[in-house]
Protein backbone atom coordinates (compact mmCIF):
# COMPACT_ATOMS: atom_id res chain seq x y z
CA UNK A 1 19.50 16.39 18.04
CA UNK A 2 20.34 18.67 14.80
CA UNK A 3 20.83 16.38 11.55
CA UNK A 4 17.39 18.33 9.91
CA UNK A 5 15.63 15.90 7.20
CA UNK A 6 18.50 13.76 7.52
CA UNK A 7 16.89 12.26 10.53
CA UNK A 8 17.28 8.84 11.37
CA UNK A 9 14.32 6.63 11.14
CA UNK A 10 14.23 4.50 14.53
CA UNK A 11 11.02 2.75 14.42
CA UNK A 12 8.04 1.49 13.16
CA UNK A 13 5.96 3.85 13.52
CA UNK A 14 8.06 6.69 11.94
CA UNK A 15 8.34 4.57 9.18
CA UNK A 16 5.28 3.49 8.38
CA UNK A 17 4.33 7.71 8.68
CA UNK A 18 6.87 8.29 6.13
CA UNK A 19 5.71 5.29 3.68
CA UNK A 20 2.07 7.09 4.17
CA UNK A 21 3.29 10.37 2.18
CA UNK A 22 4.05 12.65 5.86
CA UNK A 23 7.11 14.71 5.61
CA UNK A 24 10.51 13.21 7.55
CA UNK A 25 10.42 15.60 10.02
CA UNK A 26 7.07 15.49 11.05
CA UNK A 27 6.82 12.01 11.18
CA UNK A 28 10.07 12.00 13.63
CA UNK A 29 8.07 14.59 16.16
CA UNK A 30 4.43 13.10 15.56
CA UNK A 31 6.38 9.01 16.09
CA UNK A 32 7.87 10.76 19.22
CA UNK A 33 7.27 8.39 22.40
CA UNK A 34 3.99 7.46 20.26
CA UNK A 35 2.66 4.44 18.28
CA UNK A 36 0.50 4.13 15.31
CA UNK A 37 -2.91 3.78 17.68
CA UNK A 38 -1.54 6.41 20.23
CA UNK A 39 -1.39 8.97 17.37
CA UNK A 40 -4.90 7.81 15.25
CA UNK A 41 -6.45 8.84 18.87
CA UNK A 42 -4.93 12.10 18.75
CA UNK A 43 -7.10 14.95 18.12
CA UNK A 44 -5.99 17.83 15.62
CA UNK A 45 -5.06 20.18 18.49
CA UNK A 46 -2.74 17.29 19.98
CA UNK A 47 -1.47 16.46 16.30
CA UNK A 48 -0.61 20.40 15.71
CA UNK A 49 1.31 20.78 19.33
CA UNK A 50 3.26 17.76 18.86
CA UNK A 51 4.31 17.97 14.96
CA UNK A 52 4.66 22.58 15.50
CA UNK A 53 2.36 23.55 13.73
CA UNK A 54 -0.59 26.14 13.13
CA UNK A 55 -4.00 24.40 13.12
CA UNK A 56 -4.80 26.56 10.09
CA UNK A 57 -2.04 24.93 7.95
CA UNK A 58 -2.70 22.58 4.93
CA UNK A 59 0.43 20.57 6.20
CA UNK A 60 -1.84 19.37 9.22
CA UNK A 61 -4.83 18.78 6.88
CA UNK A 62 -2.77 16.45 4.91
CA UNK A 63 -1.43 15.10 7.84
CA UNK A 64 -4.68 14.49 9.69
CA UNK A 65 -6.29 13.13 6.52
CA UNK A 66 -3.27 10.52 5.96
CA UNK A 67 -3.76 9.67 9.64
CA UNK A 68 -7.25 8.70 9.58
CA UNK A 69 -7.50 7.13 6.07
CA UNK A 70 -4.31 4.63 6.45
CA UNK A 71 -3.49 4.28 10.11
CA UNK A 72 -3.91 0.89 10.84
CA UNK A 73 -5.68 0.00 7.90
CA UNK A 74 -3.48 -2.76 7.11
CA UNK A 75 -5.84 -5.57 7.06
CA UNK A 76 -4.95 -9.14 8.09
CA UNK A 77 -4.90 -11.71 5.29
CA UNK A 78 -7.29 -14.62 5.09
CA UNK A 79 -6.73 -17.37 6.72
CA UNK A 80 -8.21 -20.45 4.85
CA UNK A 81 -7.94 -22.45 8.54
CA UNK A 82 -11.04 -24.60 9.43
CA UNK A 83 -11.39 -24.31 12.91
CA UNK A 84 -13.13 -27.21 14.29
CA UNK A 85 -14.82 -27.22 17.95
CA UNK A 86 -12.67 -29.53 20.27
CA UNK A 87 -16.35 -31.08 21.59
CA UNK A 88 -16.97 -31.81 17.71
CA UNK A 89 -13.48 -34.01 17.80
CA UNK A 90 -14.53 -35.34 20.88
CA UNK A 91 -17.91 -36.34 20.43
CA UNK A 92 -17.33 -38.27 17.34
CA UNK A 93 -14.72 -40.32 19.06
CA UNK A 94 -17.09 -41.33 21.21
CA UNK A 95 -18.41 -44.54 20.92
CA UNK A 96 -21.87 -44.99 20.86
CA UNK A 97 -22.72 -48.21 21.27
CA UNK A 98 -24.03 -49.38 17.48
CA UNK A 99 -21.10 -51.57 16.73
CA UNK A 100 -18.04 -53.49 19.37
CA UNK A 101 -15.01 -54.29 17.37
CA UNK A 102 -13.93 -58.18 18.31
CA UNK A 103 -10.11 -58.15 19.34
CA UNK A 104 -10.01 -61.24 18.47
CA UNK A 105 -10.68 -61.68 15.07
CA UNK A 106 -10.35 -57.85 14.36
CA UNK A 107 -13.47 -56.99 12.15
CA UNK A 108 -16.83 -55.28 13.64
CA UNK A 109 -19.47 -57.21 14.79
């Protein structure tokens, strides 16, 4: 490939490593044929092999910490939906019986 820190950024995933503080380079090997839940399951041993580097470094602490504190920690907004049972809907269309409505004259009797 060559190009260095001058990498490309192709998807997602690479991106969203980058916007989380890990180095362009790294986050091109760790995003590698990888998403963001493929790589929070990855243990440190997997994260050093892929990203080529020592287990002893601080560059995989910080990597490893930044993976486990923000991986998929976006959180969904609130919906402010009422979600009402479709037997609920049903069941109060229902007629029961207290009241007929004349055709006729159109009022209840």
């Amino acid at each position: 490939m060559g190009g260095g820190s001058n990498m490309a950024v192709k998807s997602s995933t690479k991106k969203r490593l980058i916007e989380l503080g890990i180095p362009v380079d790294q986050a091109h090997k760790l995003a590698d044929d990888a998403n963001l839940d493929a790589i929070k399951r990855m243990s440190r041993e997997q994260v050093a092999k892929k990203v080529g580097i020592e287990e002893s470094v601080s560059e995989l602490d910080h990597i490893m910490s930044v993976i486990s504190e923000h991986v998929g920690s976006r959180k969904r907004s609130k919906s402010n939906r009422i979600t009402i049972s479709r037997k609920a809907l049903l069941d109060e269309d229902i007629p029961t019986g207290d009241y007929r409505f004349n055709v006729l004259n159109h009022f209840l009797v």
